[in-house]
C-alpha atoms as a PDB file:
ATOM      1  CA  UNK A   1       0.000   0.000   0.000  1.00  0.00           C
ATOM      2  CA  UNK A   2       2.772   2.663   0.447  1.00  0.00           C
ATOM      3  CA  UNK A   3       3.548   1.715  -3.159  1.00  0.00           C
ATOM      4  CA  UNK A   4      -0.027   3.158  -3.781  1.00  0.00           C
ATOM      5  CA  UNK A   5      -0.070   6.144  -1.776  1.00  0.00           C
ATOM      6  CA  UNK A   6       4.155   7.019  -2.572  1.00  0.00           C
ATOM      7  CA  UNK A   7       2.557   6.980  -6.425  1.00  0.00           C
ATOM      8  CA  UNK A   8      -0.852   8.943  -5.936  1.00  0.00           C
ATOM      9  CA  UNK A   9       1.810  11.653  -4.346  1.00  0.00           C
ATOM     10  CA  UNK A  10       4.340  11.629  -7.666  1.00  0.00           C
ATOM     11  CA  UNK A  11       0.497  11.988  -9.750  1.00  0.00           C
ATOM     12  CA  UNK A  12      -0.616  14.815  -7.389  1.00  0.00           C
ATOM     13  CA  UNK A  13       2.711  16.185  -7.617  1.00  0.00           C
ATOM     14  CA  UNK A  14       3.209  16.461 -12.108  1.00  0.00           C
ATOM     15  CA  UNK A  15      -0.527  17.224 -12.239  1.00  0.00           C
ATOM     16  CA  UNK A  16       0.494  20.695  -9.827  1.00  0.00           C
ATOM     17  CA  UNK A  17       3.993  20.692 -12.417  1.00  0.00           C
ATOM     18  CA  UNK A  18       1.803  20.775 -15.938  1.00  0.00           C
ATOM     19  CA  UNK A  19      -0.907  23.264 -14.458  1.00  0.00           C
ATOM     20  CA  UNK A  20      -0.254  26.724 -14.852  1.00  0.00           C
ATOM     21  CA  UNK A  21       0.042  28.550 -11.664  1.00  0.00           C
ATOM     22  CA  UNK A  22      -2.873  29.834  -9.791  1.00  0.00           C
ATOM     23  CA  UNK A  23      -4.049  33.137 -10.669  1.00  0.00           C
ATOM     24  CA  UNK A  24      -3.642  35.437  -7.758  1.00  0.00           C
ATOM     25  CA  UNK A  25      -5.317  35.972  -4.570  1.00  0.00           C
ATOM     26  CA  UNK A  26      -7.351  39.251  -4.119  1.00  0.00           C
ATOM     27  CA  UNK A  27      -5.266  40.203  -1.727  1.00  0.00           C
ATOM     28  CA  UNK A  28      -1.659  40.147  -3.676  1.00  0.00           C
ATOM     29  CA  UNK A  29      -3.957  41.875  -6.671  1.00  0.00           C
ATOM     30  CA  UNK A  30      -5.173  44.418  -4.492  1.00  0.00           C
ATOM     31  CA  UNK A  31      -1.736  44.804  -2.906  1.00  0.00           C
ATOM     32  CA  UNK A  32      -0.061  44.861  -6.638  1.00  0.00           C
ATOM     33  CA  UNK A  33      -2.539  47.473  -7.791  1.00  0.00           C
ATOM     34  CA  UNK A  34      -1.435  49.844  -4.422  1.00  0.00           C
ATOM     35  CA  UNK A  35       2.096  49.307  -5.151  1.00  0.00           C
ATOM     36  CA  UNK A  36       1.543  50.352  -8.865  1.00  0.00           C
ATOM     37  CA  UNK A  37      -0.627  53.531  -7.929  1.00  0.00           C
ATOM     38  CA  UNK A  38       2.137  54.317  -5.081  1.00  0.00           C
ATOM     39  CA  UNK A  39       4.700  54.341  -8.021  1.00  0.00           C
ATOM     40  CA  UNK A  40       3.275  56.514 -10.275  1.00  0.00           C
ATOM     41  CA  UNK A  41       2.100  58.931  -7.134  1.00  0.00           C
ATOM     42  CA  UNK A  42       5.820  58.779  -5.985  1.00  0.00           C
ATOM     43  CA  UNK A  43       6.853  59.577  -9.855  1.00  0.00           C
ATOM     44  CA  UNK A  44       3.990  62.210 -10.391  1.00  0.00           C
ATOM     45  CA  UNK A  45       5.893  63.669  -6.770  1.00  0.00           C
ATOM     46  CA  UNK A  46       9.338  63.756  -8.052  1.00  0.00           C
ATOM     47  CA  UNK A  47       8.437  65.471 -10.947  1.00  0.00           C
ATOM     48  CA  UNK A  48       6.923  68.067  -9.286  1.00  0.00           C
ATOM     49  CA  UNK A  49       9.308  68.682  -6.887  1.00  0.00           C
ATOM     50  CA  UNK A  50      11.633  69.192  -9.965  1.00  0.00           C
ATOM     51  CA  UNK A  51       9.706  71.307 -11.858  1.00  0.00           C
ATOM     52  CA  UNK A  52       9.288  73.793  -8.939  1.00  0.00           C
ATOM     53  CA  UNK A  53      12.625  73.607  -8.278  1.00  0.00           C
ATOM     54  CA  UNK A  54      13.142  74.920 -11.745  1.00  0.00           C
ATOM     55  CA  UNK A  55      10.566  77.443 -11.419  1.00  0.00           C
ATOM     56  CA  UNK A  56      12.290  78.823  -8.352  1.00  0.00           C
ATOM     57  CA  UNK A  57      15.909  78.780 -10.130  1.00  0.00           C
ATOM     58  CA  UNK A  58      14.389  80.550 -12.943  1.00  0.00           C
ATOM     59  CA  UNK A  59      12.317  83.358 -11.396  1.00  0.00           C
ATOM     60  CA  UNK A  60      15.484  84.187  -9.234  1.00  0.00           C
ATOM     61  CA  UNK A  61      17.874  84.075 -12.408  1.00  0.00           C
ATOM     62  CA  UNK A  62      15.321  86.524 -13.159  1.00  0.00           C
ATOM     63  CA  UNK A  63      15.180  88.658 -10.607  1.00  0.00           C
ATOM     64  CA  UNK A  64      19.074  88.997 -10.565  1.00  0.00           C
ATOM     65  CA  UNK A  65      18.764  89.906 -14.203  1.00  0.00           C
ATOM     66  CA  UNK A  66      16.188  92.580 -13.605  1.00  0.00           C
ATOM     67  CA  UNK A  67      17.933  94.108 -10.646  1.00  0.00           C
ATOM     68  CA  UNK A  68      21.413  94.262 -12.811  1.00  0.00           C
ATOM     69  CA  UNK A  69      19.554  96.035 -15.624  1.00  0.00           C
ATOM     70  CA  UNK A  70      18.047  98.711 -13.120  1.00  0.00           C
ATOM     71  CA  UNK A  71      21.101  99.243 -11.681  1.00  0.00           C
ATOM     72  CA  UNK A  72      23.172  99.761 -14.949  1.00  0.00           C
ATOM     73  CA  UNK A  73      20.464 101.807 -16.456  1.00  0.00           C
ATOM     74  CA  UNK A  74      20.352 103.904 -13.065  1.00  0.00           C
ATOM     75  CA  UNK A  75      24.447 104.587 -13.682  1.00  0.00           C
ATOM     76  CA  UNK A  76      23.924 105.576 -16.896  1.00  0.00           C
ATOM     77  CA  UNK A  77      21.562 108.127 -15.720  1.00  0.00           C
ATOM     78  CA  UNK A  78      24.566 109.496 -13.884  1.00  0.00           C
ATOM     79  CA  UNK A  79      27.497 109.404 -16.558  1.00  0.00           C
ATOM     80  CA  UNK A  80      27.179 112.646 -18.287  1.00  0.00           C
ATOM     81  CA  UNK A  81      27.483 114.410 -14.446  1.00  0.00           C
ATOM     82  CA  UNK A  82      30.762 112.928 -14.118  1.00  0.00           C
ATOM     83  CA  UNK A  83      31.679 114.064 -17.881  1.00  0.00           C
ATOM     84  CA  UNK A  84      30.950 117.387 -16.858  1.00  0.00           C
ATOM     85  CA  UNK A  85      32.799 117.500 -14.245  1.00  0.00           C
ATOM     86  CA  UNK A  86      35.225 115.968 -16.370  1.00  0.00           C
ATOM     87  CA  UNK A  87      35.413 118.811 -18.794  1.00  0.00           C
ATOM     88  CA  UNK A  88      35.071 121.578 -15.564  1.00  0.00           C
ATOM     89  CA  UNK A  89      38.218 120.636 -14.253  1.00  0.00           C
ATOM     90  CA  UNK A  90      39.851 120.783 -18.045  1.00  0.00           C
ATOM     91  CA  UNK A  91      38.881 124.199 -18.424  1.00  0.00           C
ATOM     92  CA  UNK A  92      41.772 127.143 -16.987  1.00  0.00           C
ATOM     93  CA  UNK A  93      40.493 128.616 -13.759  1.00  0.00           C
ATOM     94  CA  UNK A  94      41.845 131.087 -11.451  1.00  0.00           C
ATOM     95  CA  UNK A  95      39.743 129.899  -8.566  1.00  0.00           C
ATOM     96  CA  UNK A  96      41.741 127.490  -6.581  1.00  0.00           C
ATOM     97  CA  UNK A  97      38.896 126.300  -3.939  1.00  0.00           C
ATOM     98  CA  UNK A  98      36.594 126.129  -7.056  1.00  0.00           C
ATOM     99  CA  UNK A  99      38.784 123.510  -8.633  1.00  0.00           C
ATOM    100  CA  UNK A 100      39.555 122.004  -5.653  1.00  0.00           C
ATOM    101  CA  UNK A 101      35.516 121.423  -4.993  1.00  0.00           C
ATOM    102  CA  UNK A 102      34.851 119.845  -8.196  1.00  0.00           C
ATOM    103  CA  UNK A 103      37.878 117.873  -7.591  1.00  0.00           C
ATOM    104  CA  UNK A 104      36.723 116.757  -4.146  1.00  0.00           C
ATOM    105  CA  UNK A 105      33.484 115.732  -5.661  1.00  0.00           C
ATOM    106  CA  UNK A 106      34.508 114.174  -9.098  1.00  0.00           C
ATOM    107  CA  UNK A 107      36.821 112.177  -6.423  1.00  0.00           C
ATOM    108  CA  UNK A 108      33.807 111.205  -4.064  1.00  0.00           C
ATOM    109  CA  UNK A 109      31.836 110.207  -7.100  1.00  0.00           C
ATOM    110  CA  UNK A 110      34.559 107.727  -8.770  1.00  0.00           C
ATOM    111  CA  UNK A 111      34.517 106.424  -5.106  1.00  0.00           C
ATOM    112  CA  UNK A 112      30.794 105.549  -5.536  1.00  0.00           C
ATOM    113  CA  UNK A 113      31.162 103.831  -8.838  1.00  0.00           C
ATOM    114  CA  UNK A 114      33.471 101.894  -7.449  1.00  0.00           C
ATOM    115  CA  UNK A 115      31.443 100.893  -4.728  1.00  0.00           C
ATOM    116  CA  UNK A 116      28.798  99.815  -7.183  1.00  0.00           C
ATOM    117  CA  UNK A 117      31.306  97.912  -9.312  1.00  0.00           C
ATOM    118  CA  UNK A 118      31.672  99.873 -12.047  1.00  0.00           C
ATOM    119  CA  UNK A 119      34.935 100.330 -14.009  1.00  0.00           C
ATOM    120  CA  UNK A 120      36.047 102.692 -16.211  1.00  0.00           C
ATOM    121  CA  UNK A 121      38.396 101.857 -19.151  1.00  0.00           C
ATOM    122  CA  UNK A 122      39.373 103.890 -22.677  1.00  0.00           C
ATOM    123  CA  UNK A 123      42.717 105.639 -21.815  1.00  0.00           C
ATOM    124  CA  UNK A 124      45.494 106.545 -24.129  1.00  0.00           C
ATOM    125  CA  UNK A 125      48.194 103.424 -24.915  1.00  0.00           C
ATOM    126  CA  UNK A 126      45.468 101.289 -24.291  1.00  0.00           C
ATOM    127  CA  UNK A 127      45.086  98.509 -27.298  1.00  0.00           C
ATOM    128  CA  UNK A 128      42.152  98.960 -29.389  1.00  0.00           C
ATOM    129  CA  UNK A 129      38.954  96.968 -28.642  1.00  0.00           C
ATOM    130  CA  UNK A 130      35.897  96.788 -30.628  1.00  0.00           C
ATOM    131  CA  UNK A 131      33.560  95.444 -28.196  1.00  0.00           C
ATOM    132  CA  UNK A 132      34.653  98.028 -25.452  1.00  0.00           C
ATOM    133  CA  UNK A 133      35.859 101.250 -28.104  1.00  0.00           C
ATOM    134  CA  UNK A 134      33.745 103.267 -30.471  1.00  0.00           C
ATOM    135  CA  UNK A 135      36.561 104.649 -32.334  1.00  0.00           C
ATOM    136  CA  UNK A 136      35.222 108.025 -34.065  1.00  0.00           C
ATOM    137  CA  UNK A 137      38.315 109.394 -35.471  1.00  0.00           C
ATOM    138  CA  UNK A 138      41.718 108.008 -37.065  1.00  0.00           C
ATOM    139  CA  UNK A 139      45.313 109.375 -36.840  1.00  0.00           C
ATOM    140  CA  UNK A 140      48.608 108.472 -38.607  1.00  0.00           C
ATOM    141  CA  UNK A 141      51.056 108.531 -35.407  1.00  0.00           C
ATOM    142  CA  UNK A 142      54.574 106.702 -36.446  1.00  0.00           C
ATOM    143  CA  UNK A 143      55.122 107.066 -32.378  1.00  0.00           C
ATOM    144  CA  UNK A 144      52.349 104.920 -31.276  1.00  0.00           C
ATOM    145  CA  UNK A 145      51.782 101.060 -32.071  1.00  0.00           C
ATOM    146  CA  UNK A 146      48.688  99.192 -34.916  1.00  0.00           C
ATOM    147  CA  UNK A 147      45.551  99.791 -33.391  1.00  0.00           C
ATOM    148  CA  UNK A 148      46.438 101.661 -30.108  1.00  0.00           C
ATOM    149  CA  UNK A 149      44.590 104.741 -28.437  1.00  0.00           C
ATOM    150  CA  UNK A 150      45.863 108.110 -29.327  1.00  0.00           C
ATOM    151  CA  UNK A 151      43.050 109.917 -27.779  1.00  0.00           C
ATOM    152  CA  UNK A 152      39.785 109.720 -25.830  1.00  0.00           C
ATOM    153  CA  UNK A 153      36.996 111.941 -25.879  1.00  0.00           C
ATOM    154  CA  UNK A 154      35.076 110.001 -23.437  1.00  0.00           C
ATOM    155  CA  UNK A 155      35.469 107.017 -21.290  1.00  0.00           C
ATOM    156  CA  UNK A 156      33.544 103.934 -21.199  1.00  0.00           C
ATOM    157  CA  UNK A 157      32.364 102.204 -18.442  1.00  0.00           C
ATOM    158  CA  UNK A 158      31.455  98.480 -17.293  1.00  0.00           C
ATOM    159  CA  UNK A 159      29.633  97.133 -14.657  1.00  0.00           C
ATOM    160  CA  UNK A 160      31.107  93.195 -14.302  1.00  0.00           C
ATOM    161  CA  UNK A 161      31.012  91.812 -17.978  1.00  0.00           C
ATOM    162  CA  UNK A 162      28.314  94.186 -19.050  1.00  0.00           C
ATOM    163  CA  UNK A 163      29.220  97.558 -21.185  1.00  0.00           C
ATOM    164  CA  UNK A 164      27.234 100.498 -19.508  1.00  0.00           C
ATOM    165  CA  UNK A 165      28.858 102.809 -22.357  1.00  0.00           C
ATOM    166  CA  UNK A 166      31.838 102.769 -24.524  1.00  0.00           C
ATOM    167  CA  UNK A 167      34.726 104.577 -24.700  1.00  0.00           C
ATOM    168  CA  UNK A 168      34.756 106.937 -27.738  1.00  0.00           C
ATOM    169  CA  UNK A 169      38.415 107.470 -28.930  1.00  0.00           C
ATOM    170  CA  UNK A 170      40.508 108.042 -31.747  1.00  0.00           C
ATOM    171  CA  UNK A 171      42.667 105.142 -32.983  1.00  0.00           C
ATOM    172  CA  UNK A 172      46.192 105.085 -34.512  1.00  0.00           C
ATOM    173  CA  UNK A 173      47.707 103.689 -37.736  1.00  0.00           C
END
């Protein structure tokens, strides 16, 4: 009789071999389905988290921009004081404290634009540059190197990469 029983157990055991496996419960279903849905909400999550992050990169690139522009445009606004007083302390005077105020204040106001970051570049000897220079007028000068300044009429200034105004000079050979 074991015979019997050892062979119903091989039968019980091929029959369980050639059928396909069960389907399922409901409960590993149910718990596949959660798992799925958790997925995609954790995905959905992520990429929200990513695009506000970009959002908030962006509108502060922004704001950095718009604050740089304001603040170059408001130095612009102030340029032709300092050429005029500039071409005041050019001009011959016979009043010694007079000069010595516009001076005093040309002096204070380079201090500002420093403060601010703003640089001023165009003298004479200087190597021409086309992206900094507006050269206006051109001069033969056997002294003076290709493409150097002979003259400048007015200085250009720069605040960090950005060209507030350019230099207006006269180039040689």
């Amino acid at each position: 009789m074991a015979k019997k029983e050892k062979a119903k157990e091989k039968e019980a055991e091929e029959v369980k071999e050639e059928t396909p496996e069960t389907a399922p419960s409901p409960e590993e279903s149910v718990m596949q389905e959660l798992q799925e849905k958790l997925a995609a909400e954790h995905e959905a999550h992520l990429r929200l988290a990513a695009e506000y992050d970009n959002f908030r990169k962006r509108t502060q690139k922004e704001k950095d921009g718009v604050y740089a522009t304001g603040k170059a445009d408001a130095i612009a606004k102030f340029l032709p004081v300092y050429d005029n007083l500039v071409r005041a302390l050019a001009q011959e005077t016979q009043d010694a404290a007079f000069k010595k105020g516009v001076e005093m204040i040309l002096a204070e106001l380079n201090k500002i634009l420093e403060g601010l970051g703003v640089q001023s570049f165009g003298d004479a000897g200087d190597a021409f540059d086309p992206e900094l220079h507006n050269a206006i007028m051109h001069t033969e000068d056997p002294e003076l190197g290709e493409s150097v300044l002979s003259q400048v009429f007015q200085r250009g200034f720069k605040l960090g990469d950005r060209v507030i105004r350019f230099a207006m000079v006269q180039v040689a050979n």
